[in-house]
PDB file of N, CA and C in Angstrom:
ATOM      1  N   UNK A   1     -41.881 -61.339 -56.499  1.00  0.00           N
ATOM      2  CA  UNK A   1     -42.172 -61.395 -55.086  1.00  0.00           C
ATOM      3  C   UNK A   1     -40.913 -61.049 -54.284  1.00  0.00           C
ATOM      4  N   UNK A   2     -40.858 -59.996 -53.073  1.00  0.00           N
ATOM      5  CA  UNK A   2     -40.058 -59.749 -52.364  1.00  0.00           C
ATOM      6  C   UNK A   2     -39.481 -60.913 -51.565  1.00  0.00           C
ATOM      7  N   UNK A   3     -38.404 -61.202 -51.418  1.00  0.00           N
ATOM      8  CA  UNK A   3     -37.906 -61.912 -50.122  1.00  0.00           C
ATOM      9  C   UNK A   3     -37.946 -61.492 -49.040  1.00  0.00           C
ATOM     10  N   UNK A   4     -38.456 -61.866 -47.881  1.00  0.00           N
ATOM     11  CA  UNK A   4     -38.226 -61.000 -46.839  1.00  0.00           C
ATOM     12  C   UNK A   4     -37.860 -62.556 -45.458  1.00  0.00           C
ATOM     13  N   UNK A   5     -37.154 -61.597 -44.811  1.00  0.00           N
ATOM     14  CA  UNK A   5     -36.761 -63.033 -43.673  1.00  0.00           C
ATOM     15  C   UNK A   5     -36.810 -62.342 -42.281  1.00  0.00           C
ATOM     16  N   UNK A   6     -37.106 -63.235 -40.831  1.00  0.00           N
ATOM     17  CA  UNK A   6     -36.204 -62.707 -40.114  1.00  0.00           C
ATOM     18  C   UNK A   6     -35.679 -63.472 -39.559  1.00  0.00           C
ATOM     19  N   UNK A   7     -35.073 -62.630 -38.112  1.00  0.00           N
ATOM     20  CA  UNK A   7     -34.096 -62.956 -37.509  1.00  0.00           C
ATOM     21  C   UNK A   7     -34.511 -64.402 -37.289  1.00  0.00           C
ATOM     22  N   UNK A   8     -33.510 -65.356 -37.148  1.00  0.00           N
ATOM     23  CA  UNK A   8     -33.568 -66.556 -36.693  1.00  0.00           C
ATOM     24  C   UNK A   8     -33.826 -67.546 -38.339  1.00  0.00           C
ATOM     25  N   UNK A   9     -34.263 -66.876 -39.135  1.00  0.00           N
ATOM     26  CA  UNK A   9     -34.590 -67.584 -40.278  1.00  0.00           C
ATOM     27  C   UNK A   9     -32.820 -68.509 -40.513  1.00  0.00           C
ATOM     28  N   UNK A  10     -32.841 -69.753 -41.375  1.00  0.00           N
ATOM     29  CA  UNK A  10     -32.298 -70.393 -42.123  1.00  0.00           C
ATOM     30  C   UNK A  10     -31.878 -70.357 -43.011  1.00  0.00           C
ATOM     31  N   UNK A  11     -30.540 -69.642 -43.937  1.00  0.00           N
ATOM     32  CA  UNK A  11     -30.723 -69.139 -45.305  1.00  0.00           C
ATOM     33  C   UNK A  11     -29.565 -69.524 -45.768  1.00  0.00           C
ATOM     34  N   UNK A  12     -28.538 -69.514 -47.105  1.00  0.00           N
ATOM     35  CA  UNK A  12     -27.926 -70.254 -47.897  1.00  0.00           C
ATOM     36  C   UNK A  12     -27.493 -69.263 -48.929  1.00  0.00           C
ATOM     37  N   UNK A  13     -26.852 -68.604 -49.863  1.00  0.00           N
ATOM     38  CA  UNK A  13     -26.080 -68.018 -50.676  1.00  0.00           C
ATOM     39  C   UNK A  13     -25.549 -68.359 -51.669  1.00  0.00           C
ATOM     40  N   UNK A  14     -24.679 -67.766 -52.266  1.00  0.00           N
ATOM     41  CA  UNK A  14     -23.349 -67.962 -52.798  1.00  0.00           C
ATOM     42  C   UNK A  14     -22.221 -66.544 -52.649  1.00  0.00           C
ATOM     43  N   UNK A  15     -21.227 -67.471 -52.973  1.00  0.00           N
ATOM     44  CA  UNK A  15     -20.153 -66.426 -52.631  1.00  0.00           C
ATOM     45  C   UNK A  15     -18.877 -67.002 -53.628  1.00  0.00           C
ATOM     46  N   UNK A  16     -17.649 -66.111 -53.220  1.00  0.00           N
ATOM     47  CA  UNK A  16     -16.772 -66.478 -54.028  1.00  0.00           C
ATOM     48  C   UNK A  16     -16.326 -68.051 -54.032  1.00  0.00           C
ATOM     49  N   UNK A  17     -16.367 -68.621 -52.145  1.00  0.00           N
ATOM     50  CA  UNK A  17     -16.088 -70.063 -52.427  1.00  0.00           C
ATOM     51  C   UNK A  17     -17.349 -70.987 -52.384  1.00  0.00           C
ATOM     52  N   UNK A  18     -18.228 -70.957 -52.883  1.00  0.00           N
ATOM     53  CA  UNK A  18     -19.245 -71.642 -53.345  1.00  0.00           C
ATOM     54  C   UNK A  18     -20.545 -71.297 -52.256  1.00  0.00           C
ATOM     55  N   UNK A  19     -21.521 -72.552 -51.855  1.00  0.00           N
ATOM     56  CA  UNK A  19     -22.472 -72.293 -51.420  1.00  0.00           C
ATOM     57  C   UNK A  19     -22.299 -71.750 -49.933  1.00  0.00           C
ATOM     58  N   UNK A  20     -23.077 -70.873 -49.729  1.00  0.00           N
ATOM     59  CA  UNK A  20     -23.105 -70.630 -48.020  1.00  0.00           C
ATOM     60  C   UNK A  20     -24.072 -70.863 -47.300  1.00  0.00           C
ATOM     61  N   UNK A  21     -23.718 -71.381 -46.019  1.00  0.00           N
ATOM     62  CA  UNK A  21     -25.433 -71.552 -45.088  1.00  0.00           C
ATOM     63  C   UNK A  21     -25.243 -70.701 -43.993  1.00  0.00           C
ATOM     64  N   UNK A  22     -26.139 -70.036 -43.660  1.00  0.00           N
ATOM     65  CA  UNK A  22     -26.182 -69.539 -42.136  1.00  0.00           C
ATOM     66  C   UNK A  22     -27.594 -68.896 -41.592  1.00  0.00           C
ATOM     67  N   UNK A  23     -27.511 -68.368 -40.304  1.00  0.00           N
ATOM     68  CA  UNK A  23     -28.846 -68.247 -39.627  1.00  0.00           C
ATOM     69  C   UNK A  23     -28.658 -66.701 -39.253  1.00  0.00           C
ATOM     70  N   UNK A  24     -29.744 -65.884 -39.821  1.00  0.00           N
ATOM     71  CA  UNK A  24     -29.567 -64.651 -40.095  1.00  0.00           C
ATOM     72  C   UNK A  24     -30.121 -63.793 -38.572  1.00  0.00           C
ATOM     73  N   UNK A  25     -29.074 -62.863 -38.148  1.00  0.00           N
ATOM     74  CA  UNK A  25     -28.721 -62.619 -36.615  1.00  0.00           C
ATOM     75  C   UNK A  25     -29.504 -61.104 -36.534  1.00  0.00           C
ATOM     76  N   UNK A  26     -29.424 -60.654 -37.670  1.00  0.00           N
ATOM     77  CA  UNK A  26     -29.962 -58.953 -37.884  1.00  0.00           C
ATOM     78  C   UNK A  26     -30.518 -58.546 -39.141  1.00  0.00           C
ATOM     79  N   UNK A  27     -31.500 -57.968 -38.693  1.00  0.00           N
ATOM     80  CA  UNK A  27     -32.400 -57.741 -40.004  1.00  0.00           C
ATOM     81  C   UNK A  27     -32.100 -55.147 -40.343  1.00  0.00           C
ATOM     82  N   UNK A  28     -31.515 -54.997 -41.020  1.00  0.00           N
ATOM     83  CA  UNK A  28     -31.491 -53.795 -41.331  1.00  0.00           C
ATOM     84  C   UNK A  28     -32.678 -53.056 -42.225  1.00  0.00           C
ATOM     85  N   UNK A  29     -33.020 -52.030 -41.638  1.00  0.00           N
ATOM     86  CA  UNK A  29     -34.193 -51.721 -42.410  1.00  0.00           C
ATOM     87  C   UNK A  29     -33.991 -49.958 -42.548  1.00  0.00           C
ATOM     88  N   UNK A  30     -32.360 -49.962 -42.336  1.00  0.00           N
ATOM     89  CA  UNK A  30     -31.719 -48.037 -42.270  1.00  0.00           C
ATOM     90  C   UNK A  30     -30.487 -48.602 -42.793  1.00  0.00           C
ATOM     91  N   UNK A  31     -29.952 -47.526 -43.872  1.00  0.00           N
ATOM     92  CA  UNK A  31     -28.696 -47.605 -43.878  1.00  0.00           C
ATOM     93  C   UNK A  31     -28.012 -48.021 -42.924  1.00  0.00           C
ATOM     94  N   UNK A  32     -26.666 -48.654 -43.090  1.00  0.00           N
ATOM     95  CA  UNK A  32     -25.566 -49.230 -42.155  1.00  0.00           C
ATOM     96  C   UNK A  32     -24.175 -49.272 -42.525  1.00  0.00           C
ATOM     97  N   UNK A  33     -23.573 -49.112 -41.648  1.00  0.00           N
ATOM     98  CA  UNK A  33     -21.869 -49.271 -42.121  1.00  0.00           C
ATOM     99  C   UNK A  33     -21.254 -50.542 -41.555  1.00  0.00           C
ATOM    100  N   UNK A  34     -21.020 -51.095 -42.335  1.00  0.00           N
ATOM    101  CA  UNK A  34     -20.397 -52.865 -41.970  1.00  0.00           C
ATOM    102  C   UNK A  34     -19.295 -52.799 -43.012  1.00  0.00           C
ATOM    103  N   UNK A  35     -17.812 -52.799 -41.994  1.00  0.00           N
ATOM    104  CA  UNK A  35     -16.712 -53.771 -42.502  1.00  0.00           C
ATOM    105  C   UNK A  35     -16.189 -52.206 -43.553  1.00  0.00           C
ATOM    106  N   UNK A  36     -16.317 -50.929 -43.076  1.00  0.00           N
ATOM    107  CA  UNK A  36     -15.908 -49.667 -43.797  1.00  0.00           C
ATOM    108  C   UNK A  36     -16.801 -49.477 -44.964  1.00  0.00           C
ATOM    109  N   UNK A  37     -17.841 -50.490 -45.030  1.00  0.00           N
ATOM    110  CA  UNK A  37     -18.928 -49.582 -46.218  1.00  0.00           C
ATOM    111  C   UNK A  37     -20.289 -49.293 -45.408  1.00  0.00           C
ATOM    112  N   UNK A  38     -20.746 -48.295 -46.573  1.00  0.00           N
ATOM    113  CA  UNK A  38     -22.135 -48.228 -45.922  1.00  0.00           C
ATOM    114  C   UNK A  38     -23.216 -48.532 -46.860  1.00  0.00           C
ATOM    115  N   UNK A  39     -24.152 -49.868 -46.347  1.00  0.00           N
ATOM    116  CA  UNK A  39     -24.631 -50.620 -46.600  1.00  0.00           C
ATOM    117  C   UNK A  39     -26.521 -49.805 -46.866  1.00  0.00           C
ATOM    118  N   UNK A  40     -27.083 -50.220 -47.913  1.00  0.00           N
ATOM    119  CA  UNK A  40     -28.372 -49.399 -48.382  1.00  0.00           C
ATOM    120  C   UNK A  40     -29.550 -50.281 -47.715  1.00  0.00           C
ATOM    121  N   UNK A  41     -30.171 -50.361 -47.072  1.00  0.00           N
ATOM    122  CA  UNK A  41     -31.057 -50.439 -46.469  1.00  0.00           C
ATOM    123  C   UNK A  41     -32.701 -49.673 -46.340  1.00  0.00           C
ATOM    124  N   UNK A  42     -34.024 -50.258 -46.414  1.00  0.00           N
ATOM    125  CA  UNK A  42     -34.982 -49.346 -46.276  1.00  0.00           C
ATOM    126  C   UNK A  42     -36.153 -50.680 -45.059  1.00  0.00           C
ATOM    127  N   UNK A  43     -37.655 -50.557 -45.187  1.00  0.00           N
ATOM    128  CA  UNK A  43     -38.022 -51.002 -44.539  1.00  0.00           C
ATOM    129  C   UNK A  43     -38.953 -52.143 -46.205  1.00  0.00           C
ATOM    130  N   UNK A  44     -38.598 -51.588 -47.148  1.00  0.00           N
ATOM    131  CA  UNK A  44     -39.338 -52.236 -48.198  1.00  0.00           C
ATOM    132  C   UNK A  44     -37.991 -53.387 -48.946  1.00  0.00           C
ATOM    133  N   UNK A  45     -36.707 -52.689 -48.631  1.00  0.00           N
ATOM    134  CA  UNK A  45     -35.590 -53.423 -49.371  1.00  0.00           C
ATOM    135  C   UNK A  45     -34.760 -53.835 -48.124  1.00  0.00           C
ATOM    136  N   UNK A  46     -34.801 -54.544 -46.949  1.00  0.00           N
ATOM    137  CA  UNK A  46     -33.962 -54.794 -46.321  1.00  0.00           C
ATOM    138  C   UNK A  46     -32.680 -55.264 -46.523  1.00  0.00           C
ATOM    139  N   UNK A  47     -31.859 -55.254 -45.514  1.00  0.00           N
ATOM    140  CA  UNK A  47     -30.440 -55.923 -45.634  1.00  0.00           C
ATOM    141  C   UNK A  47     -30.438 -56.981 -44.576  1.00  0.00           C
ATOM    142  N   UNK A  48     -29.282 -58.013 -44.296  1.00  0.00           N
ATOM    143  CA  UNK A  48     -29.622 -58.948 -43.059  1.00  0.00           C
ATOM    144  C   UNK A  48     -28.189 -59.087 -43.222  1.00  0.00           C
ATOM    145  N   UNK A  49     -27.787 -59.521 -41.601  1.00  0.00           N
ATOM    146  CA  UNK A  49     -26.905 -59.770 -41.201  1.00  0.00           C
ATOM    147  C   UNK A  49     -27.061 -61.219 -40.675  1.00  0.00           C
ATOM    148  N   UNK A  50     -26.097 -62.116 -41.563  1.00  0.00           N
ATOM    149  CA  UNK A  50     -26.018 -63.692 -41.674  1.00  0.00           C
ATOM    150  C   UNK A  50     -24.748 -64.437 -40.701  1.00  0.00           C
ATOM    151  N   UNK A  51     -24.561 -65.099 -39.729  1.00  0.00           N
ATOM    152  CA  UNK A  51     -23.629 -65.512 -39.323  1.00  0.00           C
ATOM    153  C   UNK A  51     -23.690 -67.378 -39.617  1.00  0.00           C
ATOM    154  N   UNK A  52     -22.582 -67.135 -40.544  1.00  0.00           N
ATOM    155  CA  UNK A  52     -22.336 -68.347 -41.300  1.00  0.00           C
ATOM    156  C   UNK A  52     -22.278 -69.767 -40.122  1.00  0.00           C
ATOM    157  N   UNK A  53     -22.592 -71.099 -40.636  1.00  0.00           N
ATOM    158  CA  UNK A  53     -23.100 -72.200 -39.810  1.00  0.00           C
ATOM    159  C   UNK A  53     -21.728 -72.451 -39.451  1.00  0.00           C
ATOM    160  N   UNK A  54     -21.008 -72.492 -40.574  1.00  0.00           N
ATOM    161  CA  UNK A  54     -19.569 -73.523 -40.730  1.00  0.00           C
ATOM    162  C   UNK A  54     -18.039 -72.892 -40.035  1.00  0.00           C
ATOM    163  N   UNK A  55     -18.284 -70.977 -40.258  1.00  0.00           N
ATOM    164  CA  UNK A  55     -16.679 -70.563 -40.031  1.00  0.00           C
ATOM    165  C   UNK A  55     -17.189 -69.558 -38.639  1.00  0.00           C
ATOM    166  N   UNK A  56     -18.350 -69.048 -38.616  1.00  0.00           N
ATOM    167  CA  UNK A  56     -19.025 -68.039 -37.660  1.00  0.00           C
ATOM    168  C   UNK A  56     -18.883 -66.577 -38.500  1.00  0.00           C
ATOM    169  N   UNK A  57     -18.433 -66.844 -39.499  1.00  0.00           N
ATOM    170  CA  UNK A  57     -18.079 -65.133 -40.344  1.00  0.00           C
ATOM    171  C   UNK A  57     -19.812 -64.840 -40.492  1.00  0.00           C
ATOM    172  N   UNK A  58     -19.424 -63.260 -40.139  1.00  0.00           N
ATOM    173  CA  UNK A  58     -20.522 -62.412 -40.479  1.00  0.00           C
ATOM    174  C   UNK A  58     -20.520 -62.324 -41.753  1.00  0.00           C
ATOM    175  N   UNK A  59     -21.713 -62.271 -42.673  1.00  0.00           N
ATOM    176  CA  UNK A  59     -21.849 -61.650 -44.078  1.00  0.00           C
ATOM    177  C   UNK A  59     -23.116 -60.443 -43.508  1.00  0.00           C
ATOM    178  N   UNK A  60     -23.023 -59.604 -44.801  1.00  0.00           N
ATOM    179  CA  UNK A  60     -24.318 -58.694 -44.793  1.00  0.00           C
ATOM    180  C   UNK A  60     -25.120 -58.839 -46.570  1.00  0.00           C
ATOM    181  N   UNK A  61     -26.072 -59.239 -46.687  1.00  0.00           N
ATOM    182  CA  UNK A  61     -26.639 -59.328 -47.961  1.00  0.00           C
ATOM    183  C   UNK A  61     -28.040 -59.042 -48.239  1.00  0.00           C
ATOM    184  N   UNK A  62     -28.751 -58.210 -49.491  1.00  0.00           N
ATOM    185  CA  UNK A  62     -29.900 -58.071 -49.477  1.00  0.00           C
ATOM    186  C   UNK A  62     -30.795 -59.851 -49.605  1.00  0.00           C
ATOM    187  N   UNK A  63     -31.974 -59.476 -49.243  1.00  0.00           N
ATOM    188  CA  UNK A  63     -32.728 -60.457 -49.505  1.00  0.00           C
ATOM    189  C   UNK A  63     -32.561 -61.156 -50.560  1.00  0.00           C
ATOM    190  N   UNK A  64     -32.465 -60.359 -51.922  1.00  0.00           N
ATOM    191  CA  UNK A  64     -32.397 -60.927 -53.487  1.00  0.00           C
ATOM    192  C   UNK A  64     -31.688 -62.042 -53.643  1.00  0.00           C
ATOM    193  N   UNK A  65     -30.147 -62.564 -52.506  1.00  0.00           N
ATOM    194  CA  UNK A  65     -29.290 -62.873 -52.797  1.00  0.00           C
ATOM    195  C   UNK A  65     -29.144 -64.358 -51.856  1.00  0.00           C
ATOM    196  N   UNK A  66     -30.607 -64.349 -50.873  1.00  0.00           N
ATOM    197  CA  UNK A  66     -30.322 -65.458 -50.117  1.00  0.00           C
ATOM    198  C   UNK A  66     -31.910 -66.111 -50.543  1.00  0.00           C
ATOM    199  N   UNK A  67     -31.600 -67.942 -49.869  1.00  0.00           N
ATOM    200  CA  UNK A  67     -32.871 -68.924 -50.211  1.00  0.00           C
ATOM    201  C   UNK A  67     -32.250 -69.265 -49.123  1.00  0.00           C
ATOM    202  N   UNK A  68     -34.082 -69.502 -48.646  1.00  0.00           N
ATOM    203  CA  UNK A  68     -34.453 -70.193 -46.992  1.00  0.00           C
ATOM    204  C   UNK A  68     -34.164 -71.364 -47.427  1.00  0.00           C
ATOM    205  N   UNK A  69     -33.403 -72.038 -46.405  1.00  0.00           N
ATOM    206  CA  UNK A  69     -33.300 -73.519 -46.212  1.00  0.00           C
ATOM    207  C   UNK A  69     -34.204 -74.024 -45.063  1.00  0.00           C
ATOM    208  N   UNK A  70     -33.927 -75.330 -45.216  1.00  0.00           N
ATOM    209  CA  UNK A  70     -35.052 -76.063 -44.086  1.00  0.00           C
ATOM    210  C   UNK A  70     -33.979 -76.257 -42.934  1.00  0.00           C
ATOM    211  N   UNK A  71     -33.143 -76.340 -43.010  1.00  0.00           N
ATOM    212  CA  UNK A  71     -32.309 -76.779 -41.313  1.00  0.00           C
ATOM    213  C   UNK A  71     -31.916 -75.482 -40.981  1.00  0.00           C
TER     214      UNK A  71
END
């Protein structure tokens, strides 16, 4: 089953320093360039743009890689 979220959704990660939470600000559904790469995007494989709860850092990650939280 696809993940799919949007904007405003609740979502959670991982990363190099452990778990992440944040509330996802942009949903990509076209290629994109974030942070000097360019990021793969379609309307079947989205990408989202996450702004973390705790530091305000932007991440960009496919669906595969995030779980909805409840807060």
């Amino acid at each position: 089953m696809e993940k799919k979220f949007k904007t405003g959704d609740k979502v959670s990660w991982n990363s190099e320093t452990g778990k992440v939470s944040g509330t996802i600000i942009k949903v990509h559904t076209k290629d994109f360039d974030y942070k000097g790469y360019t990021h793969h995007a379609t309307e079947d494989d989205p990408q989202y743009e996450i702004k973390s709860s705790k530091t305000d850092h932007i991440a960009a990650h496919k669906g595969s890689a995030l779980t909805k939280t409840k807060d």
